[in-house]
PDB file of N, CA and C in Angstrom:
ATOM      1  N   UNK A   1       0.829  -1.192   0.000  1.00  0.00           N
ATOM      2  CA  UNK A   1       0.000   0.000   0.000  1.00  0.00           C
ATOM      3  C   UNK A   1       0.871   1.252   0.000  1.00  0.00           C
ATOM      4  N   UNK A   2       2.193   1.148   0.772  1.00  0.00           N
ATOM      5  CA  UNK A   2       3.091   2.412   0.959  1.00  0.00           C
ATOM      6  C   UNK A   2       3.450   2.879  -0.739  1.00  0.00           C
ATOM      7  N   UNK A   3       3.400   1.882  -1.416  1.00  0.00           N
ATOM      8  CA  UNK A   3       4.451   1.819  -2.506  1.00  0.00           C
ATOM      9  C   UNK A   3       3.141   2.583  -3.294  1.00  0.00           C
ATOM     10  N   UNK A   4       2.054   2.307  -3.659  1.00  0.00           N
ATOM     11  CA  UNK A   4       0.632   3.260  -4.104  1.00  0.00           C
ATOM     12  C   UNK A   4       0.557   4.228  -3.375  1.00  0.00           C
ATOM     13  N   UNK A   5       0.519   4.907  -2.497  1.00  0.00           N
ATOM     14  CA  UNK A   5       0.324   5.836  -1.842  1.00  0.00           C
ATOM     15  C   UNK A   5       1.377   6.793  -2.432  1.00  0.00           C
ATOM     16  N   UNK A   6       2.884   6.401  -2.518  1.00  0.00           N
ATOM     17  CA  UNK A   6       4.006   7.312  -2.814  1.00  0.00           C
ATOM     18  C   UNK A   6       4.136   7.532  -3.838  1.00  0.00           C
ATOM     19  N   UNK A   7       3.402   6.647  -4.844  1.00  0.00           N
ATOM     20  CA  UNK A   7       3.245   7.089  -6.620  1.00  0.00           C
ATOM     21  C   UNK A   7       2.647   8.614  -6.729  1.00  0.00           C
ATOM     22  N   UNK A   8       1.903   8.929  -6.074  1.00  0.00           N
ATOM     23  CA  UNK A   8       1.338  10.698  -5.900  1.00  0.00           C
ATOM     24  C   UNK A   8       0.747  10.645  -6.717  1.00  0.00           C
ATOM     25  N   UNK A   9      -0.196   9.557  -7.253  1.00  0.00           N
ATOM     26  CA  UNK A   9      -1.228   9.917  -8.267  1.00  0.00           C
ATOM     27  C   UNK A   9      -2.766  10.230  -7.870  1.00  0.00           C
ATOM     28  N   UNK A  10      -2.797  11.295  -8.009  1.00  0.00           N
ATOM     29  CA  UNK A  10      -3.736  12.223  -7.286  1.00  0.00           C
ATOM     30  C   UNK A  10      -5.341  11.219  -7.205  1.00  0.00           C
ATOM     31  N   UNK A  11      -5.853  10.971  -8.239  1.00  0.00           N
ATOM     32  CA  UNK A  11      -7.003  10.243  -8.247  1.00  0.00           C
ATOM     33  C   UNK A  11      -6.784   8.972  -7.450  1.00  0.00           C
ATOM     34  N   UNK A  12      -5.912   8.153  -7.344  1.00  0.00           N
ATOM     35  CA  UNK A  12      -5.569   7.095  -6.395  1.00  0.00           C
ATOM     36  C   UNK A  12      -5.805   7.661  -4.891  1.00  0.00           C
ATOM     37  N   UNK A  13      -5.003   8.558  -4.706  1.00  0.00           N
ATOM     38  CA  UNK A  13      -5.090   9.360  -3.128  1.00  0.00           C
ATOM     39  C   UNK A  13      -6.195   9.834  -2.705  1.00  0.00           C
ATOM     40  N   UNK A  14      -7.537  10.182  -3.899  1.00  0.00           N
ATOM     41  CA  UNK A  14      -8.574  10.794  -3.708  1.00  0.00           C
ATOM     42  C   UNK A  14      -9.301   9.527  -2.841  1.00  0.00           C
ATOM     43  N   UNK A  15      -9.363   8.518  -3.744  1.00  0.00           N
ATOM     44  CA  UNK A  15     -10.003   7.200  -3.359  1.00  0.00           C
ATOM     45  C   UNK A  15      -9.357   6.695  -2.669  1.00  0.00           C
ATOM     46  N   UNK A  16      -8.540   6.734  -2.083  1.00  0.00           N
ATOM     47  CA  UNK A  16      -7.815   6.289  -0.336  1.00  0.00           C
ATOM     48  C   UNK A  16      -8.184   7.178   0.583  1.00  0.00           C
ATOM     49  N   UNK A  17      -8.438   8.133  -0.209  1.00  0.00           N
ATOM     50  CA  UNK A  17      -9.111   8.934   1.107  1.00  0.00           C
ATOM     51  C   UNK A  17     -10.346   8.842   1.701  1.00  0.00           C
ATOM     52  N   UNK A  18     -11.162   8.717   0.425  1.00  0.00           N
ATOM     53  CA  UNK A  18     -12.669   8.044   0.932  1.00  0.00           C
ATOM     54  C   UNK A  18     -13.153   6.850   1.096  1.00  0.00           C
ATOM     55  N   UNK A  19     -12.029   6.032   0.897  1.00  0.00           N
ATOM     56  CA  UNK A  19     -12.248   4.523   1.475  1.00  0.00           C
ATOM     57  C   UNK A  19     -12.146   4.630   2.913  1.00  0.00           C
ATOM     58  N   UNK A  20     -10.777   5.751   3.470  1.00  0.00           N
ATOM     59  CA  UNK A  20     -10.417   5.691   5.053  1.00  0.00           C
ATOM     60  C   UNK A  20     -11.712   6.293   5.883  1.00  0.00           C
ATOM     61  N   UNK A  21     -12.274   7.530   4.825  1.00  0.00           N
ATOM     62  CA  UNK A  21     -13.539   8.268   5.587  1.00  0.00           C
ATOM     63  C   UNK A  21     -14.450   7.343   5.894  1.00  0.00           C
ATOM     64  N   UNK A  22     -14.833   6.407   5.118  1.00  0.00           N
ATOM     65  CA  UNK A  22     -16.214   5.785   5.434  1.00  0.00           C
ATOM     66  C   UNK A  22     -16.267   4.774   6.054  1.00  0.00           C
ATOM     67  N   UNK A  23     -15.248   4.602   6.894  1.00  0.00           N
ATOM     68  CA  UNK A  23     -14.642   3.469   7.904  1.00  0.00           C
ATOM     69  C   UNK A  23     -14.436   4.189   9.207  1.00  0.00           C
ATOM     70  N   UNK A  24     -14.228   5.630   9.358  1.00  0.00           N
ATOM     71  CA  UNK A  24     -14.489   6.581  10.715  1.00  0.00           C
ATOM     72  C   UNK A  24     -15.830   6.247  11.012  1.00  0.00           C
ATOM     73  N   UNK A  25     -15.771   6.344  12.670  1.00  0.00           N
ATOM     74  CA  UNK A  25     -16.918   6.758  13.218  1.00  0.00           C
ATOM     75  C   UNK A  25     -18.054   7.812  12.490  1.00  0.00           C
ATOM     76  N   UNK A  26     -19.305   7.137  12.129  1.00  0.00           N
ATOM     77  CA  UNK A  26     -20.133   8.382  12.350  1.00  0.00           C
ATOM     78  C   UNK A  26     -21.573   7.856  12.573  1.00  0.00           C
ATOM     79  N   UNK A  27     -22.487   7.678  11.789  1.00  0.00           N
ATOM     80  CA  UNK A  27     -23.979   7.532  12.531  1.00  0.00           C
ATOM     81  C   UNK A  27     -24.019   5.786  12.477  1.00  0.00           C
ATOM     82  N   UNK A  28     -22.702   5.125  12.381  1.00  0.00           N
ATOM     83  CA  UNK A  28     -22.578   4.165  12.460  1.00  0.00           C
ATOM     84  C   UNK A  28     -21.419   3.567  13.157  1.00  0.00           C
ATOM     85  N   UNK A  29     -21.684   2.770  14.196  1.00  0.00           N
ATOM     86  CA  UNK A  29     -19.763   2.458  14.835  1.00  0.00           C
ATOM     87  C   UNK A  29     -19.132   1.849  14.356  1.00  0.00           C
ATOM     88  N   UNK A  30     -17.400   2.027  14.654  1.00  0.00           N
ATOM     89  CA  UNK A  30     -16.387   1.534  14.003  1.00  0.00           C
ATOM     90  C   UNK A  30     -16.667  -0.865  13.497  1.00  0.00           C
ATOM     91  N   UNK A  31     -17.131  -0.960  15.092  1.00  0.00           N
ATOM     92  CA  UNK A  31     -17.500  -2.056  14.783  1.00  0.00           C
ATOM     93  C   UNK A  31     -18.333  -2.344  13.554  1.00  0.00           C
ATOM     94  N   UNK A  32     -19.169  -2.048  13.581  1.00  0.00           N
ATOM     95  CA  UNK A  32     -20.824  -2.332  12.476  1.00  0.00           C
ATOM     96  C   UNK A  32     -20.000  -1.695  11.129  1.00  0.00           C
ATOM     97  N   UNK A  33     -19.346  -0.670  11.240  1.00  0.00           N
ATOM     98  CA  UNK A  33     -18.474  -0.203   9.822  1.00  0.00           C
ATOM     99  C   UNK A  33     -17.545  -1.096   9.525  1.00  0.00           C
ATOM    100  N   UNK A  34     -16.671  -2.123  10.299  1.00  0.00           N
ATOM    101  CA  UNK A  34     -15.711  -3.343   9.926  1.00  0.00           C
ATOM    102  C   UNK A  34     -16.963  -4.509   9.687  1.00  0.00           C
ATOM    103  N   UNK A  35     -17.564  -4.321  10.533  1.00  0.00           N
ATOM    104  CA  UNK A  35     -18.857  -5.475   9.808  1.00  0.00           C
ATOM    105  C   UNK A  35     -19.227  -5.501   8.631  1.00  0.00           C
ATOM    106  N   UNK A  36     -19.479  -4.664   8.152  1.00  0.00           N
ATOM    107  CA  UNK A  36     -20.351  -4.346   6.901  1.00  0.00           C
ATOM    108  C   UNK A  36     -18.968  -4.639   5.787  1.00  0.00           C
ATOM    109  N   UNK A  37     -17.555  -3.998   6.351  1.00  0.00           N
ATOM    110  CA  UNK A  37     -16.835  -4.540   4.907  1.00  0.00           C
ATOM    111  C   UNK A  37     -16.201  -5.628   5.058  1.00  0.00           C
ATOM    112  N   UNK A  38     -16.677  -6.509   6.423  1.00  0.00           N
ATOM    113  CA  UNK A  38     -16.392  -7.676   5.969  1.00  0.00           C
ATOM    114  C   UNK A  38     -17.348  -8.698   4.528  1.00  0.00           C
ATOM    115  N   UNK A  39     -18.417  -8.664   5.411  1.00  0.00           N
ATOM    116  CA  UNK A  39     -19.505  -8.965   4.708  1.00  0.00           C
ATOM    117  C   UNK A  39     -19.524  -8.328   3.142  1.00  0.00           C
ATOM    118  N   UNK A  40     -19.166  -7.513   2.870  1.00  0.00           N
ATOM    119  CA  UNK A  40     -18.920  -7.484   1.151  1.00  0.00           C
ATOM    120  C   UNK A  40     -17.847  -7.314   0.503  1.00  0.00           C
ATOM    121  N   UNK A  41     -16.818  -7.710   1.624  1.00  0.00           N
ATOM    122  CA  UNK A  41     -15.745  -8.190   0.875  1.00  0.00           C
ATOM    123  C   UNK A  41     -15.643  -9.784   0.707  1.00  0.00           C
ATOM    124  N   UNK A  42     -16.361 -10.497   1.326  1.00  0.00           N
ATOM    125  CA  UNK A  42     -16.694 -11.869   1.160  1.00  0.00           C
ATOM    126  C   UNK A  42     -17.500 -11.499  -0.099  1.00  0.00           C
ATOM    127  N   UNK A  43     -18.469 -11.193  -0.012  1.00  0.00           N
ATOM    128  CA  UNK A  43     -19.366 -11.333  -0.728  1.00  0.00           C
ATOM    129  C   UNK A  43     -18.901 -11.501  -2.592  1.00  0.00           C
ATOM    130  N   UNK A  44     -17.575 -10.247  -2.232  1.00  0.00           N
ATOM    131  CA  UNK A  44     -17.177  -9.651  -3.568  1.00  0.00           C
ATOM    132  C   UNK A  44     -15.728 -11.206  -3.884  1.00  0.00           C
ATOM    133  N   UNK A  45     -15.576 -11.327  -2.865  1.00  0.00           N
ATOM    134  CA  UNK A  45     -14.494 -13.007  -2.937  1.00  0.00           C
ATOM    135  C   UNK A  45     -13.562 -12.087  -2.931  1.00  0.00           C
ATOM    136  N   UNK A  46     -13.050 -11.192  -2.379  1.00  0.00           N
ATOM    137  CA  UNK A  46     -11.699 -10.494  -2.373  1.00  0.00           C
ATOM    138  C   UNK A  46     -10.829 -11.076  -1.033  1.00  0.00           C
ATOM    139  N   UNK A  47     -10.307 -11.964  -0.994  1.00  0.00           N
ATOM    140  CA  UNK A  47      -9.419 -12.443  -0.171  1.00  0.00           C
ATOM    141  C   UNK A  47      -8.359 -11.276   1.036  1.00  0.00           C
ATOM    142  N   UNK A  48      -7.613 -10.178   0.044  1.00  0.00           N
ATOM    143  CA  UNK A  48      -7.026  -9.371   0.729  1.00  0.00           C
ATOM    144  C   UNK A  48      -7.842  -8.687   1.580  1.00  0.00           C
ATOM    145  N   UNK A  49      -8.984  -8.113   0.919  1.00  0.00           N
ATOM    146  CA  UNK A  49      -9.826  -7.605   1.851  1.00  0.00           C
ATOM    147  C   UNK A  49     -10.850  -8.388   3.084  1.00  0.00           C
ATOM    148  N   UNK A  50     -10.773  -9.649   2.789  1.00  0.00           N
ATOM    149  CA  UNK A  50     -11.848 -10.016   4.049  1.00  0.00           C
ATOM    150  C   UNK A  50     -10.515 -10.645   4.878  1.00  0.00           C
ATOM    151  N   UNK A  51      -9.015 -10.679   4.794  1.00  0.00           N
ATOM    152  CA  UNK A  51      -8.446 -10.692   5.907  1.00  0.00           C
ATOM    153  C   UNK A  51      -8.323  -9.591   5.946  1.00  0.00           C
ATOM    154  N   UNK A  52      -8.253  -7.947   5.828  1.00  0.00           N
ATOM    155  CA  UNK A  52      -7.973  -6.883   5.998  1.00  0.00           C
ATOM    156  C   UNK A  52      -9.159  -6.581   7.157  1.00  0.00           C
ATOM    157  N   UNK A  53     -10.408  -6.825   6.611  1.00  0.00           N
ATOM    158  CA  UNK A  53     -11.633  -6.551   7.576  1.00  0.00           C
ATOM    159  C   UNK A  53     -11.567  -7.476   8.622  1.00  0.00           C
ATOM    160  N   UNK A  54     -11.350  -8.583   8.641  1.00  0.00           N
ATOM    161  CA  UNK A  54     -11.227  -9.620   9.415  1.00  0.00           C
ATOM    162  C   UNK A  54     -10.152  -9.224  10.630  1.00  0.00           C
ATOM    163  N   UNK A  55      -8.849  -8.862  10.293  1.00  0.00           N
ATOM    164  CA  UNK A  55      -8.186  -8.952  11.621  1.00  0.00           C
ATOM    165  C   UNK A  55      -8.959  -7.101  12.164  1.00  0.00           C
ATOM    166  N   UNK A  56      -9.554  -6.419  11.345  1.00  0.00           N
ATOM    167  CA  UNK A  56     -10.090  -4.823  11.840  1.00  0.00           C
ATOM    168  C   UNK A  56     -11.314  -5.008  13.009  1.00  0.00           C
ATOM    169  N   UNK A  57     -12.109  -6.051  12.379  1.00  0.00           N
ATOM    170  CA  UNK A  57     -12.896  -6.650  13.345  1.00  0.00           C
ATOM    171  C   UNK A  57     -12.142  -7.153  14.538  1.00  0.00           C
ATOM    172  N   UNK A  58     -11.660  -8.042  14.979  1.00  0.00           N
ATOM    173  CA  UNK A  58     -11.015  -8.379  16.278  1.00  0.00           C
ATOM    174  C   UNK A  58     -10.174  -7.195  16.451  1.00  0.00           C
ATOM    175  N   UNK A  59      -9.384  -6.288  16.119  1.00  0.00           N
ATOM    176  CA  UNK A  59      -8.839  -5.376  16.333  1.00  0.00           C
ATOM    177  C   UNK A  59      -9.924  -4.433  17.042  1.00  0.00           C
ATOM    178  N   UNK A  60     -11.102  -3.905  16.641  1.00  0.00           N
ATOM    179  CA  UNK A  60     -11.982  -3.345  17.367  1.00  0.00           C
ATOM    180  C   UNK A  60     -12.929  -3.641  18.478  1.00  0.00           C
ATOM    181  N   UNK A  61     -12.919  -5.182  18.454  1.00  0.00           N
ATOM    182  CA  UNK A  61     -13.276  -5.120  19.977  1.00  0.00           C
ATOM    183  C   UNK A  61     -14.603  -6.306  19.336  1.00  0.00           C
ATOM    184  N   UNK A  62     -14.571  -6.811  18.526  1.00  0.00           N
ATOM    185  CA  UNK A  62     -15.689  -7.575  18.040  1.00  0.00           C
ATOM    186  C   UNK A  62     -15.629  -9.464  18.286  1.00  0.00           C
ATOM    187  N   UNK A  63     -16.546  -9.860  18.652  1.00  0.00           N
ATOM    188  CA  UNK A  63     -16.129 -10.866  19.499  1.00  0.00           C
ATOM    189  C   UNK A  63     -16.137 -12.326  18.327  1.00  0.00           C
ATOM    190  N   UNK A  64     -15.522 -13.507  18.181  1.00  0.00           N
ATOM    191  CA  UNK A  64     -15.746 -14.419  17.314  1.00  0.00           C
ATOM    192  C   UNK A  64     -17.110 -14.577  16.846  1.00  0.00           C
ATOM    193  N   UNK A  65     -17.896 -14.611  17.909  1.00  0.00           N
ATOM    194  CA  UNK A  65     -19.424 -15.111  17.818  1.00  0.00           C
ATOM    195  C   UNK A  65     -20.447 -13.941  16.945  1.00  0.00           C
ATOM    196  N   UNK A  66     -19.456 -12.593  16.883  1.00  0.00           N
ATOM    197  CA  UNK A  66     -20.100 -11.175  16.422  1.00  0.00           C
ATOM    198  C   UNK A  66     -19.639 -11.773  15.090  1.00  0.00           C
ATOM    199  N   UNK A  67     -18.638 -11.655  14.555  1.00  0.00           N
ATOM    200  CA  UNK A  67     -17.411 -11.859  13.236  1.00  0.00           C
ATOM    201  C   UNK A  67     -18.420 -13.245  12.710  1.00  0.00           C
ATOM    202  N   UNK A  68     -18.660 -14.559  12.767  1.00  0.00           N
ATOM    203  CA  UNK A  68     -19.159 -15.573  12.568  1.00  0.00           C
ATOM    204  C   UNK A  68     -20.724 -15.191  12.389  1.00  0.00           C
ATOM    205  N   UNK A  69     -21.344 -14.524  12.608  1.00  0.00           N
ATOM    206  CA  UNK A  69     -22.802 -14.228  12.742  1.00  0.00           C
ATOM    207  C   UNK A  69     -23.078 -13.267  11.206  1.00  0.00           C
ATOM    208  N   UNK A  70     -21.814 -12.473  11.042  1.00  0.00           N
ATOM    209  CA  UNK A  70     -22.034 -11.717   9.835  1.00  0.00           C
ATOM    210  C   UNK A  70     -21.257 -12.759   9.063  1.00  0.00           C
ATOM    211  N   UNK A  71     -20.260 -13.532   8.732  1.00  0.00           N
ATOM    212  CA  UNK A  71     -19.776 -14.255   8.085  1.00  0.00           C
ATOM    213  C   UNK A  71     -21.109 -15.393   7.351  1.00  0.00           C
ATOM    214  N   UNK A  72     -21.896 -15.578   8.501  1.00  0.00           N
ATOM    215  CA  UNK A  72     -22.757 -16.186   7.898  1.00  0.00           C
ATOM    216  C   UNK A  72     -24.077 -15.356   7.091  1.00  0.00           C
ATOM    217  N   UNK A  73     -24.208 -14.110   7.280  1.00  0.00           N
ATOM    218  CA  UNK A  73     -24.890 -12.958   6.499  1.00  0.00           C
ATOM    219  C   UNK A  73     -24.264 -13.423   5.180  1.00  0.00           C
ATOM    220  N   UNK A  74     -23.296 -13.076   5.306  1.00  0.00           N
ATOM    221  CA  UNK A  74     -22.251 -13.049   4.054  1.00  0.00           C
ATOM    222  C   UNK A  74     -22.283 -14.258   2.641  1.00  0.00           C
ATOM    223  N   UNK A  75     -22.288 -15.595   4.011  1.00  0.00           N
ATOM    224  CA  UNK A  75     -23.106 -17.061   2.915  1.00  0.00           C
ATOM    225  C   UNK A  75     -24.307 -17.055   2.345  1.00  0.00           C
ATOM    226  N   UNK A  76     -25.097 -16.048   3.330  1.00  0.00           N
ATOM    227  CA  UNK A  76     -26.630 -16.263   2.795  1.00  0.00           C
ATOM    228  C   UNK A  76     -26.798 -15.292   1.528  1.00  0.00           C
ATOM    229  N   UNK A  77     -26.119 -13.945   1.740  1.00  0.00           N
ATOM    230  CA  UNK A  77     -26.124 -12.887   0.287  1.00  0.00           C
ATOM    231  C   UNK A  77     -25.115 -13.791  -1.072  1.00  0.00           C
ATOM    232  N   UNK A  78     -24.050 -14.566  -0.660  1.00  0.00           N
ATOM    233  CA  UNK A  78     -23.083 -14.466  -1.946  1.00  0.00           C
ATOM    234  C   UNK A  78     -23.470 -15.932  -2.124  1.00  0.00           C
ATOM    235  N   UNK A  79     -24.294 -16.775  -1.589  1.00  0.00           N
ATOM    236  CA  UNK A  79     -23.911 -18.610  -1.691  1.00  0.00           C
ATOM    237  C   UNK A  79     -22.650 -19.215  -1.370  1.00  0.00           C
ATOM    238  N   UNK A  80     -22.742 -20.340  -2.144  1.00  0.00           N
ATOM    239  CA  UNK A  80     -21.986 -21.846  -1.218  1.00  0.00           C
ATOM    240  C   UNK A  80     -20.825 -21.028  -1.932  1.00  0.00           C
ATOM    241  N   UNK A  81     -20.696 -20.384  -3.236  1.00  0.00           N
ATOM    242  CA  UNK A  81     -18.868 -20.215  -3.380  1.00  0.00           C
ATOM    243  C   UNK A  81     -18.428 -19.424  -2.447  1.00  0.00           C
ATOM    244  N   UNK A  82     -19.034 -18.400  -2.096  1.00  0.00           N
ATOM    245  CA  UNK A  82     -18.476 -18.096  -0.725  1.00  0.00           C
ATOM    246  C   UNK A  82     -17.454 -18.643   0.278  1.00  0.00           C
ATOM    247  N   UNK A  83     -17.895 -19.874   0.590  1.00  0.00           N
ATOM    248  CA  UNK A  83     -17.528 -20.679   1.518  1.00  0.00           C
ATOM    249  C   UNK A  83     -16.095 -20.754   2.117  1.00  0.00           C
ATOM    250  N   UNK A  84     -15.267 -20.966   0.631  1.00  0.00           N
ATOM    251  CA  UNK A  84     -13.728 -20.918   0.983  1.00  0.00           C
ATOM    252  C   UNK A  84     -13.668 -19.367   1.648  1.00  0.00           C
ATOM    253  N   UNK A  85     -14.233 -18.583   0.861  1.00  0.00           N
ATOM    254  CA  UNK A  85     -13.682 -17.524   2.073  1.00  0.00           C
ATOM    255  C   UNK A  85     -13.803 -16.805   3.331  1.00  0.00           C
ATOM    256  N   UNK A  86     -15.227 -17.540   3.865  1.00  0.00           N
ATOM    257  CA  UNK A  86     -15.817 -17.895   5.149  1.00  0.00           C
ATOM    258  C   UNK A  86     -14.650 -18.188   5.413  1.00  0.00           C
ATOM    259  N   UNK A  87     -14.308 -19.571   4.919  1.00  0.00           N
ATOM    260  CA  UNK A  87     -12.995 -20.332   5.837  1.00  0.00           C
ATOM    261  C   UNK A  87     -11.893 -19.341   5.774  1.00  0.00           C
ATOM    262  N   UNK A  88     -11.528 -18.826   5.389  1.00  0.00           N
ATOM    263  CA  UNK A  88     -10.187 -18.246   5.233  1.00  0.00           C
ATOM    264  C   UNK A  88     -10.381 -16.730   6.554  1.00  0.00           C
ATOM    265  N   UNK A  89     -11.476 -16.626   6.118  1.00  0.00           N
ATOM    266  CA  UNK A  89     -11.878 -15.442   7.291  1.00  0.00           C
ATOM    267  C   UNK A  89     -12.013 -16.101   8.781  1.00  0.00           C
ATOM    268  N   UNK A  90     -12.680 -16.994   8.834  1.00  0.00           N
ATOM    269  CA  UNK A  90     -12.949 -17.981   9.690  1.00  0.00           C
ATOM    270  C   UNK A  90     -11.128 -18.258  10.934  1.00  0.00           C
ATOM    271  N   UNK A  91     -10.361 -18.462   9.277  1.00  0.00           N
ATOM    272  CA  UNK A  91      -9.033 -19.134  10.083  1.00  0.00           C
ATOM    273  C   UNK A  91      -8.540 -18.226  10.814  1.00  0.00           C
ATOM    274  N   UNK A  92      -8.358 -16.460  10.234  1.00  0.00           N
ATOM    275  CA  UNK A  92      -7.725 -15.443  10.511  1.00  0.00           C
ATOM    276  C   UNK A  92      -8.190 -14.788  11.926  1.00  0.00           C
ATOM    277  N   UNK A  93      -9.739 -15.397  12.227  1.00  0.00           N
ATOM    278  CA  UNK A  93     -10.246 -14.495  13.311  1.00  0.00           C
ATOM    279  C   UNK A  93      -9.505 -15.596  14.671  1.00  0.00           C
ATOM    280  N   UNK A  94      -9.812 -16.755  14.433  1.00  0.00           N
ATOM    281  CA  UNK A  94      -9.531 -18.020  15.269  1.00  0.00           C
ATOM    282  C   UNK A  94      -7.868 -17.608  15.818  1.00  0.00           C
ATOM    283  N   UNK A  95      -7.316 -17.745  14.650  1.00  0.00           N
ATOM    284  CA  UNK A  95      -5.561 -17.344  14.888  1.00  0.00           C
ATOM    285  C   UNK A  95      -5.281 -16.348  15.894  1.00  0.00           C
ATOM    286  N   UNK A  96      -5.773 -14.911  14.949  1.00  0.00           N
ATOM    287  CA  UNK A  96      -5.846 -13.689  16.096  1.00  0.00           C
ATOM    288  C   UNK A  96      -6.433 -13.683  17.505  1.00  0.00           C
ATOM    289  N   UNK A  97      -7.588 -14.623  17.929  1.00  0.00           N
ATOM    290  CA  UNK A  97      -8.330 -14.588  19.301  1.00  0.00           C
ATOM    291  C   UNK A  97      -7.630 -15.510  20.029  1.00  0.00           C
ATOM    292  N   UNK A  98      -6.698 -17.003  19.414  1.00  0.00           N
ATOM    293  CA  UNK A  98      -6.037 -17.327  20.288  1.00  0.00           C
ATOM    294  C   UNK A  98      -5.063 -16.882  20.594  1.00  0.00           C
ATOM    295  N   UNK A  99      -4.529 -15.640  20.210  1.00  0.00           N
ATOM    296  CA  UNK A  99      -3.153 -15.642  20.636  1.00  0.00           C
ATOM    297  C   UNK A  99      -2.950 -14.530  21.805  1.00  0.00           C
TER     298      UNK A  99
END
């Protein structure tokens, strides 16, 4: 990400900027805002991003049973291909809470 960011290409920086805004606090909490991009970053099968949301979730205070409850939102909007990346989200939250 450092290495995009330092290219200085202005339209790139625009849209890093409003990806970071809509992940602040506002009539929605930080939690329910890592919720929501977990859930469509599964949805969308983007791997980088549902471990990106995935460790943001346990990073904010969100409990396995919270993370697993939208993971399964997530099966019911995208179907069974989903699945592998349930698991993969699945592995990342497990890893991070035991340690």
């Amino acid at each position: 990400m450092d290495l995009l960011v330092d290219a200085e290409h202005l339209g790139i920086k625009r849209f890093l900027a409003l990806d970071a805004g809509a992940f602040r606090e506002g009539a929605l909490d930080k939690p329910t805002k890592e919720l929501l991009g977990l859930v469509a970053s599964t949805v969308l099968r983007c791997n980088e991003c549902i471990t990106f949301h995935a460790e943001n979730c346990v990073e904010v205070g969100l409990s396995p049973a919270e993370i697993l409850d939208a993971l399964n939102i997530a099966m019911v909007v995208g179907g069974s291909i989903t699945i592998p990346h349930i698991r993969e989200a699945w592995e990342t939250v497990v890893k991070l809470t035991e340690e």
